[in-house]
C-alpha atoms as a PDB file:
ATOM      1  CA  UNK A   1      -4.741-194.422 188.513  1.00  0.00           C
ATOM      2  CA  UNK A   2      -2.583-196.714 190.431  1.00  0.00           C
ATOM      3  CA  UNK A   3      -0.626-193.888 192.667  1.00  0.00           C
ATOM      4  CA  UNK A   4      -4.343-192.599 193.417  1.00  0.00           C
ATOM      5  CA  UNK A   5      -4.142-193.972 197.034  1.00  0.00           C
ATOM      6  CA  UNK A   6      -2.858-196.070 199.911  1.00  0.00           C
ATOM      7  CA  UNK A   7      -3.765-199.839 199.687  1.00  0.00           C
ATOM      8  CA  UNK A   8      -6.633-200.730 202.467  1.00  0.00           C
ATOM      9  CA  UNK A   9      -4.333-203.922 203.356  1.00  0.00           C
ATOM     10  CA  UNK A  10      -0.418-204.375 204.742  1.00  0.00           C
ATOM     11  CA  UNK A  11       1.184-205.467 201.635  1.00  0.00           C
ATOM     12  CA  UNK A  12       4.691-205.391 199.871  1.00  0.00           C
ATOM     13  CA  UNK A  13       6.902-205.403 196.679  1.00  0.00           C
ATOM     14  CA  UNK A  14       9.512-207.353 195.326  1.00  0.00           C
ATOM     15  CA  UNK A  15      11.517-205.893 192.620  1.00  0.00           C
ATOM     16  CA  UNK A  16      14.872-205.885 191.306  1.00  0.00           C
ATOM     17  CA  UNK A  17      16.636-202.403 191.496  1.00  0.00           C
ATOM     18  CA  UNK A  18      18.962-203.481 188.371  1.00  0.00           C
ATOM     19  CA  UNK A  19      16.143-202.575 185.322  1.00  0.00           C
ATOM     20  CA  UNK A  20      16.247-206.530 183.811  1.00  0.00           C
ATOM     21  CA  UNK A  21      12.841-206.884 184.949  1.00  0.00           C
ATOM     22  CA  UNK A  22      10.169-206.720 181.779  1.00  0.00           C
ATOM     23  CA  UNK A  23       7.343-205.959 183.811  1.00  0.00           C
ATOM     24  CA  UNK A  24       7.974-202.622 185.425  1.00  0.00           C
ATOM     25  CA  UNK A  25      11.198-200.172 186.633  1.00  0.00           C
ATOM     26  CA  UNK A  26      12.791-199.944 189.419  1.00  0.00           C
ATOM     27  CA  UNK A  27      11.782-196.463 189.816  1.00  0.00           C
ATOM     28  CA  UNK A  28       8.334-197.404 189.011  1.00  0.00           C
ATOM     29  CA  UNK A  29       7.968-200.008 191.571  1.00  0.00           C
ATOM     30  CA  UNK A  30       9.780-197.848 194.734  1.00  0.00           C
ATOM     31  CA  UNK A  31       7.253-195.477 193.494  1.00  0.00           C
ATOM     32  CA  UNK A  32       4.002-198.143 194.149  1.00  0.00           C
ATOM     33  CA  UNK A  33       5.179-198.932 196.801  1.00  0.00           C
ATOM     34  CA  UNK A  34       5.394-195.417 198.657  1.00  0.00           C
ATOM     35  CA  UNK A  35       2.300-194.127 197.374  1.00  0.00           C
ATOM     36  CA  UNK A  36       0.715-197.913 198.180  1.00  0.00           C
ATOM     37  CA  UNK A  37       2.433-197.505 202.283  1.00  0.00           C
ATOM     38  CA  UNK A  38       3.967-201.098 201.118  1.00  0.00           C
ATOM     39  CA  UNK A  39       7.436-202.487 202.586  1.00  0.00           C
ATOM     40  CA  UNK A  40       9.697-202.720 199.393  1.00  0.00           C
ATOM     41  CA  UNK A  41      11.711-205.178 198.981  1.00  0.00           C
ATOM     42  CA  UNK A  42      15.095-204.723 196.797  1.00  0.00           C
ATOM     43  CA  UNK A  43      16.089-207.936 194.644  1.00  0.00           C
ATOM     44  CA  UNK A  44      19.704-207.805 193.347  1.00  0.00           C
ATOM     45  CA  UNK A  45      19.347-208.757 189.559  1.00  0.00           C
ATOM     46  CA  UNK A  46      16.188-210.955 190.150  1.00  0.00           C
ATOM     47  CA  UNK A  47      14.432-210.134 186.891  1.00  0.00           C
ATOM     48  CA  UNK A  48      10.815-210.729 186.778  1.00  0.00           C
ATOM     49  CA  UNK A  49       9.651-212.880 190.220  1.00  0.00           C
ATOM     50  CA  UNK A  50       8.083-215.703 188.049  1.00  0.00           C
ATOM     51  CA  UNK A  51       8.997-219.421 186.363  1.00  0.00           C
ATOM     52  CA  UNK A  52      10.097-218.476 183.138  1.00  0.00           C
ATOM     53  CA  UNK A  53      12.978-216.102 184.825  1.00  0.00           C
ATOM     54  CA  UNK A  54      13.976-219.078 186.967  1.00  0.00           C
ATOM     55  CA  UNK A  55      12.753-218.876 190.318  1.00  0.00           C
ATOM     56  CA  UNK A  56      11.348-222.578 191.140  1.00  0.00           C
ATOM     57  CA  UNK A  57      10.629-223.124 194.941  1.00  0.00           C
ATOM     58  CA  UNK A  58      11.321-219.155 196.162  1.00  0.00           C
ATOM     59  CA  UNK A  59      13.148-219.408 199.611  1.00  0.00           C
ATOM     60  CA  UNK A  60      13.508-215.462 199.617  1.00  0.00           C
ATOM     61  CA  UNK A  61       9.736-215.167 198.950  1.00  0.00           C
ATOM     62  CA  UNK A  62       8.366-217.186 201.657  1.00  0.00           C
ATOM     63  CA  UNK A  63      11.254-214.977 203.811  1.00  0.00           C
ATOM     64  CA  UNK A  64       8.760-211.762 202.917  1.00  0.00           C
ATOM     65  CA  UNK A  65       5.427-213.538 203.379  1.00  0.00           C
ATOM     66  CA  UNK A  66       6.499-214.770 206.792  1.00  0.00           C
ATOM     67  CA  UNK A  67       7.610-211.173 207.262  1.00  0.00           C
ATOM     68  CA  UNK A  68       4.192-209.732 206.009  1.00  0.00           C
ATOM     69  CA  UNK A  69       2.222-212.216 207.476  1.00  0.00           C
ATOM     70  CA  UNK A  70       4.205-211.036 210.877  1.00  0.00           C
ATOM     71  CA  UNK A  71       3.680-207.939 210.308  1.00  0.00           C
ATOM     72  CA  UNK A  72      -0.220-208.294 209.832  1.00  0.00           C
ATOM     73  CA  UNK A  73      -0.434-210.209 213.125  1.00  0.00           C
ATOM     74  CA  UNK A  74       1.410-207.045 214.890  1.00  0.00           C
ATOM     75  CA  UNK A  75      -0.616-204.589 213.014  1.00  0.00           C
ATOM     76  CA  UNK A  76      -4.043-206.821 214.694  1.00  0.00           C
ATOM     77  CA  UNK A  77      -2.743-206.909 217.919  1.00  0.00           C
ATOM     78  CA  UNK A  78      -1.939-203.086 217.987  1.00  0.00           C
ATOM     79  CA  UNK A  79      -5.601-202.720 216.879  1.00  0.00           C
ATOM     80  CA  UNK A  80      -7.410-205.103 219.725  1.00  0.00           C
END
C-alpha cells in the first residue's frame, strides 16, 4: 500500500492541482505526499511533469531540487 508509511528519505511532489494530469489526481497526490511527510509542490495546469506534455529543460524543477537538496543539507546538519 502506498499510504502505508512515511518515506525513510526528505523527498517531494510536483503535481498540478487542475486534474489534466493522466498519471494521478490532485487529491491523490496531496494525499502521497502527507502520508509520505513530502513538501508538495502545486503546478498551475502543468499536466504530467514529462517530454511528451512539453516540459524540455525544467527551470521550475531544478527550483525544487535545489530546494530539496537544501533542505537535506539542513536536515544533516540538525542531525551532527
Amino acid at each position: 500500500m502506498l499510504t502505508g508509511s512515511r518515506v525513510a528519505i526528505l523527498s517531494t511532489i510536483a503535481h498540478s492541482p487542475i486534474d489534466n494530469d493522466s498519471a494521478i489526481s490532485a487529491p491523490r497526490a496531496l494525499e502521497l505526499a502527507r502520508h509520505w511527510g513530502a513538501e508538495a509542490g502545486i503546478l498551475s495546469g502543468a499536466g504530467h511533469i514529462n517530454v511528451k506534455s512539453g516540459h524540455q529543460r525544467w527551470e521550475q524543477g531544478f527550483a525544487y531540487l535545489y530546494r530539496l537538496q537544501n533542505r537535506m543539507e539542513q536536515h544533516s546538519l540538525r542531525r551532527a
